[in-house]
Each structure stands twice: as C-alpha cells, then as structure tokens.
N, C-alpha and C. Protein backbone atom coordinates (compact mmCIF):
# COMPACT_ATOMS: atom_id res chain seq x y z
N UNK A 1 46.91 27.22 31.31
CA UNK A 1 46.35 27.47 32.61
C UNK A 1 45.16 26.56 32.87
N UNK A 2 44.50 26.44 32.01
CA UNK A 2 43.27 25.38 32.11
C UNK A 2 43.42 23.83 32.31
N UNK A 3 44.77 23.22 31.81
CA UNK A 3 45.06 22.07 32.48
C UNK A 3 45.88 22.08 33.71
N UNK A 4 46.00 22.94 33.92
CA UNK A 4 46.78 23.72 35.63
C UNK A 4 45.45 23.31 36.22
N UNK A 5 44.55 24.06 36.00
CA UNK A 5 43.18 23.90 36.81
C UNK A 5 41.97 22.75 36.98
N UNK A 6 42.70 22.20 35.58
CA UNK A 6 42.08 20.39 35.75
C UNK A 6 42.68 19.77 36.48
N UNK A 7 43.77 19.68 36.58
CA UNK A 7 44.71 18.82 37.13
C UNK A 7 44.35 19.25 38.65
N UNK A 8 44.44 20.33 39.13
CA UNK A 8 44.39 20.59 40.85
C UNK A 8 42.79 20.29 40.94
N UNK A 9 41.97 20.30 40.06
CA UNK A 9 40.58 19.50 40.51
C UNK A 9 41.08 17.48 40.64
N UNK A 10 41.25 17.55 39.28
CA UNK A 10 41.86 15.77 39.58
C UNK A 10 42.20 15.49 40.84
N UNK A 11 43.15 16.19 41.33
CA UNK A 11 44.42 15.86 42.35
C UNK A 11 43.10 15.91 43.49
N UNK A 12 42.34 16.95 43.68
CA UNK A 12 41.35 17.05 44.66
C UNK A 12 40.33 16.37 44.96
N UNK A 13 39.83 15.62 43.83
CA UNK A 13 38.59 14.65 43.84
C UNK A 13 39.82 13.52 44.32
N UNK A 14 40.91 13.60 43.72
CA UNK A 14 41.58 12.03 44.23
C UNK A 14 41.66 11.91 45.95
N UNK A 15 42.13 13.30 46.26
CA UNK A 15 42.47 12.96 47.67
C UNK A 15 41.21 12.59 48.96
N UNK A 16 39.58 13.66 48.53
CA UNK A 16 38.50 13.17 49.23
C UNK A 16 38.76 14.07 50.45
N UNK A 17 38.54 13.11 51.44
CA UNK A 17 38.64 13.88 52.89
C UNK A 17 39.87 13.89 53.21
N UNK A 18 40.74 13.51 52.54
CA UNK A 18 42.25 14.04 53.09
C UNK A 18 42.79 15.20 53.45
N UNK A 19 41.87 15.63 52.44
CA UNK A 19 42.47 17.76 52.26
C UNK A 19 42.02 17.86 53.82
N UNK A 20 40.89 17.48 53.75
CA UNK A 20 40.55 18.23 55.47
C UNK A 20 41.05 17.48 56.73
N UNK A 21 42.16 16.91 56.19
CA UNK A 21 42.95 16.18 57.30
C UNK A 21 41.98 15.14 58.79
N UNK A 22 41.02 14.89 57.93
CA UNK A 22 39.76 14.31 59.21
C UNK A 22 40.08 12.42 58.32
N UNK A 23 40.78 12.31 57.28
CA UNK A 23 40.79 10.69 56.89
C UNK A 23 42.36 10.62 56.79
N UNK A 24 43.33 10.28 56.64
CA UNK A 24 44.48 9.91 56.43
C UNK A 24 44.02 9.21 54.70
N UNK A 25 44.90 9.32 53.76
CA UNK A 25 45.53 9.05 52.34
C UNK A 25 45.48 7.78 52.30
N UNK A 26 45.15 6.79 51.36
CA UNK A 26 45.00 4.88 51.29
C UNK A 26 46.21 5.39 50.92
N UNK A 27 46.64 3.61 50.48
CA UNK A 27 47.70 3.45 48.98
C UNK A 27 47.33 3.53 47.71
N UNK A 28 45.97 3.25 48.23
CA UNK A 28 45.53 3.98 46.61
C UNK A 28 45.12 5.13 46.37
N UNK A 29 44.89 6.14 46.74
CA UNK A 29 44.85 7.44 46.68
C UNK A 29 46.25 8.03 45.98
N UNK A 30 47.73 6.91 47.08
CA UNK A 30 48.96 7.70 46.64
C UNK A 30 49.44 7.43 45.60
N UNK A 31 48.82 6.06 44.96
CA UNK A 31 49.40 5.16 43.68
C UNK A 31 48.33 6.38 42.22
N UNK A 32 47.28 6.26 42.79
CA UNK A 32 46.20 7.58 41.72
C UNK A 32 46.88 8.62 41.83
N UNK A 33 46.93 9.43 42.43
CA UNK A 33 47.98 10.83 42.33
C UNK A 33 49.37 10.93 41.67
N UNK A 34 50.47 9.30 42.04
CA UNK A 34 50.98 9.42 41.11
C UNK A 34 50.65 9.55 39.83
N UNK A 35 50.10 8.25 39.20
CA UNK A 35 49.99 8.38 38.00
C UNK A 35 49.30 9.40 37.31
N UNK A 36 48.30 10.63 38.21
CA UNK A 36 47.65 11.40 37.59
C UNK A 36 49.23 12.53 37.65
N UNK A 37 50.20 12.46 38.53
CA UNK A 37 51.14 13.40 37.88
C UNK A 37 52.29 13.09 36.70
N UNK A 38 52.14 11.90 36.61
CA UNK A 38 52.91 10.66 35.65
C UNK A 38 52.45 11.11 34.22
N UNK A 39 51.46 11.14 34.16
CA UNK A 39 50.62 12.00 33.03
C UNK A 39 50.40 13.25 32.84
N UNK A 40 50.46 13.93 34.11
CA UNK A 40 50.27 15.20 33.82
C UNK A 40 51.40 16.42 33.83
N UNK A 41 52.61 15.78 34.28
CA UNK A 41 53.78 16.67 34.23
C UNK A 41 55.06 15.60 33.55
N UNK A 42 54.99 14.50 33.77
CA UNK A 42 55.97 13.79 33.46
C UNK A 42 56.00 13.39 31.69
N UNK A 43 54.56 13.36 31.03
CA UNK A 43 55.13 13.26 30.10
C UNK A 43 55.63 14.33 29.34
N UNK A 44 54.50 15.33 29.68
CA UNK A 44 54.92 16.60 28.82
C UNK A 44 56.55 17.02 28.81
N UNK A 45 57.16 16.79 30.55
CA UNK A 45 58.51 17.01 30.47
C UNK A 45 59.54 16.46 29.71
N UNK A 46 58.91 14.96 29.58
CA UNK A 46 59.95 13.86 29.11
C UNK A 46 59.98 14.37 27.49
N UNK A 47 58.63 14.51 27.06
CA UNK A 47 58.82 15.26 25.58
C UNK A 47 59.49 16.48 25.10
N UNK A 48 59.58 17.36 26.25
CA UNK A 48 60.22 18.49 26.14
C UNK A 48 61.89 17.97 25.77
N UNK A 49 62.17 16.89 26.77
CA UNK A 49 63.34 16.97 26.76
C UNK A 49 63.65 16.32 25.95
N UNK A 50 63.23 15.32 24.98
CA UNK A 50 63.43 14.78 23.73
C UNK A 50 63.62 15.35 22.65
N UNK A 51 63.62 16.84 22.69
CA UNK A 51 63.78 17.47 21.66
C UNK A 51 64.85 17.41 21.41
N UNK A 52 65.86 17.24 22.06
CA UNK A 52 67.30 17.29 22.30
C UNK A 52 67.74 18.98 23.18
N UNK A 53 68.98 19.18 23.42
CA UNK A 53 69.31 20.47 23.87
C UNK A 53 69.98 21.68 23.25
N UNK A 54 69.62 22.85 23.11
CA UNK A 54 69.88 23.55 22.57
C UNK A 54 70.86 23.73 22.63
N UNK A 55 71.93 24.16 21.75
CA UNK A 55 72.60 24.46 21.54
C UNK A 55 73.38 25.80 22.33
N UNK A 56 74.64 26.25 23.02
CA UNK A 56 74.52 27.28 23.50
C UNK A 56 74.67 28.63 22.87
N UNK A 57 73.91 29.52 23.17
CA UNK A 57 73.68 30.68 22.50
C UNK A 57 72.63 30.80 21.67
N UNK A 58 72.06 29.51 21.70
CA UNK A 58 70.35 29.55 20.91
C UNK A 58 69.25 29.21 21.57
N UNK A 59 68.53 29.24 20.72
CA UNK A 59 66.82 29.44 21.03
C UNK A 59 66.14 28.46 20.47
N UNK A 60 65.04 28.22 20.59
CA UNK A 60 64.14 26.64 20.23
C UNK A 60 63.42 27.80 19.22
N UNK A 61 63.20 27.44 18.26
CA UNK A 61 62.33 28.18 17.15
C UNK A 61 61.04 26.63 16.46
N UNK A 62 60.40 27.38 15.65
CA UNK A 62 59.70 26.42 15.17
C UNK A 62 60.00 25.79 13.86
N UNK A 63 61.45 26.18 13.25
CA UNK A 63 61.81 25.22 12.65
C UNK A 63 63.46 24.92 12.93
N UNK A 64 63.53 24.58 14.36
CA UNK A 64 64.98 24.04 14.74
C UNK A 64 64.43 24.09 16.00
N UNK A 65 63.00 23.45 16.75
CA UNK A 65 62.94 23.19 18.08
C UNK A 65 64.42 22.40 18.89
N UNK A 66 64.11 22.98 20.17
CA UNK A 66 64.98 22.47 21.04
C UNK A 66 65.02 22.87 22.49
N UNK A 67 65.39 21.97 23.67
CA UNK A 67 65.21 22.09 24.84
C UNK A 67 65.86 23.09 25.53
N UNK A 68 65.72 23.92 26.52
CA UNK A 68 66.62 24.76 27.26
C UNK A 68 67.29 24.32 27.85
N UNK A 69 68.50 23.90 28.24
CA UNK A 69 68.89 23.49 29.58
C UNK A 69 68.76 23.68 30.56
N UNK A 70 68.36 24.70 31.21
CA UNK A 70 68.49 25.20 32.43
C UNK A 70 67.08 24.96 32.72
N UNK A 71 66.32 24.96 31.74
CA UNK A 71 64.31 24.65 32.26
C UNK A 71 64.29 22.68 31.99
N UNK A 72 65.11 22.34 31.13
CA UNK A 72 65.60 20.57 31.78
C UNK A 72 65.93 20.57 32.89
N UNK A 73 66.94 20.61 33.65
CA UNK A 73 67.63 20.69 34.91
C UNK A 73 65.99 21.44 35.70
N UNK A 74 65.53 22.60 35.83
CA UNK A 74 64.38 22.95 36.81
C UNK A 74 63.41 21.96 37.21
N UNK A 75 63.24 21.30 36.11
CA UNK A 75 62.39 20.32 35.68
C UNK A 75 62.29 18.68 36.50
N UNK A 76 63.80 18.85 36.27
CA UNK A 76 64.56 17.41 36.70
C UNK A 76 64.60 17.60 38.35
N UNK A 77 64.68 18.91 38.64
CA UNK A 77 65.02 19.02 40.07
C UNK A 77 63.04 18.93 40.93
N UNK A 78 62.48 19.24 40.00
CA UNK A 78 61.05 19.57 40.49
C UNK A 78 60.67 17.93 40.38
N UNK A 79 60.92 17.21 39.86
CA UNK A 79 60.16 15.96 39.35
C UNK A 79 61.00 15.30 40.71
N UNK A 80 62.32 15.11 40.86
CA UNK A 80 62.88 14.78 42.21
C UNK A 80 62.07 15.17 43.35
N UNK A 81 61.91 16.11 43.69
CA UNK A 81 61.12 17.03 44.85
C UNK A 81 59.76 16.27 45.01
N UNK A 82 59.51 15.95 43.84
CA UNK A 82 57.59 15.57 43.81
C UNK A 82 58.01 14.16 44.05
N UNK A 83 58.71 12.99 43.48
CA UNK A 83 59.39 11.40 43.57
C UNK A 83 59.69 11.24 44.96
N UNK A 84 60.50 12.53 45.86
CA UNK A 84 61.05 12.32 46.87
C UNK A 84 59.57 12.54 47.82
N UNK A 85 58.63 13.37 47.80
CA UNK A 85 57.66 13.82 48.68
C UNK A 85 56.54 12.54 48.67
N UNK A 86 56.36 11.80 47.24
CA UNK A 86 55.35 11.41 46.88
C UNK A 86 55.85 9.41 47.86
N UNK A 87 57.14 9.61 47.84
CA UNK A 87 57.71 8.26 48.30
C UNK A 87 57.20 7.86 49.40
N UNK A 88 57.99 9.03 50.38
CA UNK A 88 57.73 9.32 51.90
C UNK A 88 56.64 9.44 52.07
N UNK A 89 55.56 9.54 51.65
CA UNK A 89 54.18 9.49 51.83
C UNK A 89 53.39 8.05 51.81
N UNK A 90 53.94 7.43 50.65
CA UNK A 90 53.64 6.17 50.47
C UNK A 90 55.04 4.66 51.57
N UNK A 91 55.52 5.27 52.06
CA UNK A 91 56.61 4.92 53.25
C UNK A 91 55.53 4.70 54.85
N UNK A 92 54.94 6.03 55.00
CA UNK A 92 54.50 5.99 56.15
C UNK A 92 53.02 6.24 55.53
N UNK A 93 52.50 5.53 54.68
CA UNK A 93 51.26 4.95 54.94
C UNK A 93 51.35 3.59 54.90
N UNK A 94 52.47 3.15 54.47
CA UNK A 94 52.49 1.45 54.27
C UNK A 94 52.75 0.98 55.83
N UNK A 95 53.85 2.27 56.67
CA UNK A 95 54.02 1.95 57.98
C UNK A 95 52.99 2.04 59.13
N UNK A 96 52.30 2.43 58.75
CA UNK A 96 51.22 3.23 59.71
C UNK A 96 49.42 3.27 59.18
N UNK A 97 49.27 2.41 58.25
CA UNK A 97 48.01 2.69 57.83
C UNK A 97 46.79 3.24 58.64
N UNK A 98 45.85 4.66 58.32
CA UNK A 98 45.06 5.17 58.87
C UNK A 98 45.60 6.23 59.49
N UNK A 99 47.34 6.33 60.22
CA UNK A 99 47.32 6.85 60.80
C UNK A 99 47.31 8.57 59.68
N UNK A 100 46.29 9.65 61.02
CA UNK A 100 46.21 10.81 60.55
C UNK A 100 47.92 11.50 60.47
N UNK A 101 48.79 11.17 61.05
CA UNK A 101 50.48 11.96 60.84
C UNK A 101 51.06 11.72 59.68
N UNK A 102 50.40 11.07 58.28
CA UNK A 102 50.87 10.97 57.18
C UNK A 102 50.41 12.41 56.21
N UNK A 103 49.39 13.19 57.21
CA UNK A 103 48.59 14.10 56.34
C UNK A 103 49.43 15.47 56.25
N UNK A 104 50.80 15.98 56.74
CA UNK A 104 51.43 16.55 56.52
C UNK A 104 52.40 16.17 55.28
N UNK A 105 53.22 14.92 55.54
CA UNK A 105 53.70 14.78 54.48
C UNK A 105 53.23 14.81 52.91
N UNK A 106 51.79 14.27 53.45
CA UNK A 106 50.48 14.20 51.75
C UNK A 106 50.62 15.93 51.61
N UNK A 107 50.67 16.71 52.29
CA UNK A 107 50.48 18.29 51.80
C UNK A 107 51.30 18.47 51.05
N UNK A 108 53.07 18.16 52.14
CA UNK A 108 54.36 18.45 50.81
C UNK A 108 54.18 17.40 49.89
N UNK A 109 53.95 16.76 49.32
CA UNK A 109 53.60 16.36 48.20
C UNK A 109 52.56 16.84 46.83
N UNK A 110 51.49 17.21 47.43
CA UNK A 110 50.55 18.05 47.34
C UNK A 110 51.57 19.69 46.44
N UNK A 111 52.10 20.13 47.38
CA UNK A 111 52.54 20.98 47.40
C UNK A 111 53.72 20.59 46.26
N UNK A 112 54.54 19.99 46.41
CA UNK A 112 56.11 19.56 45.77
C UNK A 112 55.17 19.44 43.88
N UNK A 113 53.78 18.66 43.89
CA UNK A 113 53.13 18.47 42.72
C UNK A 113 53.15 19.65 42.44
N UNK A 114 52.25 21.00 42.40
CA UNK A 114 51.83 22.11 42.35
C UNK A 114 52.74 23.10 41.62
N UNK A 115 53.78 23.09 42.43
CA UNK A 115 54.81 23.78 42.59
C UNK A 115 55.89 22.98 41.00
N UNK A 116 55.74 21.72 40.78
CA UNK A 116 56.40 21.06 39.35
C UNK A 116 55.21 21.51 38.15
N UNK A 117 54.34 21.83 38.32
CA UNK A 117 53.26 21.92 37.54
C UNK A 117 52.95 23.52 37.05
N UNK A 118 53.23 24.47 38.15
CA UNK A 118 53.34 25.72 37.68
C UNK A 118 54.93 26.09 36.76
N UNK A 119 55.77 25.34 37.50
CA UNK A 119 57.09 25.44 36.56
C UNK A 119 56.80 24.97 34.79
N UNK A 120 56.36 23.59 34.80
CA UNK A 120 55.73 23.45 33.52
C UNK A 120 55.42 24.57 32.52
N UNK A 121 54.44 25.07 33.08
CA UNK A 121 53.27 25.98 32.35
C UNK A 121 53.98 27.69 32.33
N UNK A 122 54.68 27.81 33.64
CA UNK A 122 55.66 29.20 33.24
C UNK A 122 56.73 28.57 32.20
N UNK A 123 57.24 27.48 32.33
CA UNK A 123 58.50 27.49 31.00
C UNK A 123 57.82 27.15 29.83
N UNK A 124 56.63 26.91 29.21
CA UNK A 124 55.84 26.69 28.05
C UNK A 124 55.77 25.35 27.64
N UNK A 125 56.11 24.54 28.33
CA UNK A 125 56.04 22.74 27.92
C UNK A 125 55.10 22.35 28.17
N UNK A 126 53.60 23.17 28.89
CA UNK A 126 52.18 22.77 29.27
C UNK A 126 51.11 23.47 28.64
C-alpha cells in the first residue's frame, strides 16, 4: 500500500497544474509518467510473469513459485488500457500543443494508471 501511495504522489508532482485542468500536459510530463509507470507497474508485472505459469489446479507456493493465469491476462489487459490511454494523450498533445481538451484524456490515463496499480497490489505482485 505504501508504494500505491508513492507512486500517486510521483504521478502528482509529475503532472503540476494539470490536475487542476488550468495548464494542459507537455510531452514531457507524458514521456515522465510513462516511465514512472514503466517502473512502477510494468516491471513488477513482467517479473511476475517470468515465473512461468502455473500449472492447472495449482498454487504458487514458496518453494514451486508460479504465475496465475488469470491475474497474467488482468494484468495484460490493464497494462493495454494504461498503453492505449497513455498514447492518445501523447497523440493529441503532439496535435494540439497547450491545448486545455487533452486534459480529459490525461484523467483516463490517470485513471487507466491507478486502476493497473491497485490490480497489482490486490493480486500480491506489489
């Protein structure tokens, strides 16, 4: 829970006056947020899933670790969601620089992050 709560400070000092929708998001704001979720959900996932996959009808123990499938796949679908939100954001700021109508899409992103990050930490890979 405590890198849940670093991370949504990170994410918050990154964005500045964006949250209050009074500045529109740089490209660098959206290129920092990636990589602060690149690090902060992506590797832990990618390690999770290196464990290999469990087997069906078993369990990851601590001496025969192994991945769930179904929290791979959640995972895979959440990291899409955040790739797909985080794109379109960086789409129409490259199209539109300054403009304030990118600050909805920065939320679902915002949001699409959040939302991959609590999945993390409820399936135990955080």
């Amino acid at each position: 829970m405590k890198k849940l709560i670093v991370f949504f400070i990170a994410a918050s000092s990154l964005v500045g006056c964006a949250a209050l929708n009074t500045q529109a998001p740089s490209l660098k704001t959206v290129y920092e947020i990636r990589a602060s979720y690149d690090a902060a959900f992506l590797a832990p996932a990618a390690n999770y899933r290196k464990l290999g996959l469990c087997a069906s009808g078993t369990k990851s123990s601590l001496k025969a670790p192994c991945a769930d499938p179904a929290i791979v796949r959640k995972l895979q679908v959440a990291d899409q969601q955040v790739e797909m939100a985080l794109d379109n954001v960086e789409i129409f700021t490259r199209a539109h620089p300054g403009d304030l109508g990118v600050n909805g899409l920065y939320d679902a992103a915002i949001l699409a992050i959040t939302e991959a990050e609590q999945l993390a930490v409820a399936s135990g890979i955080k």
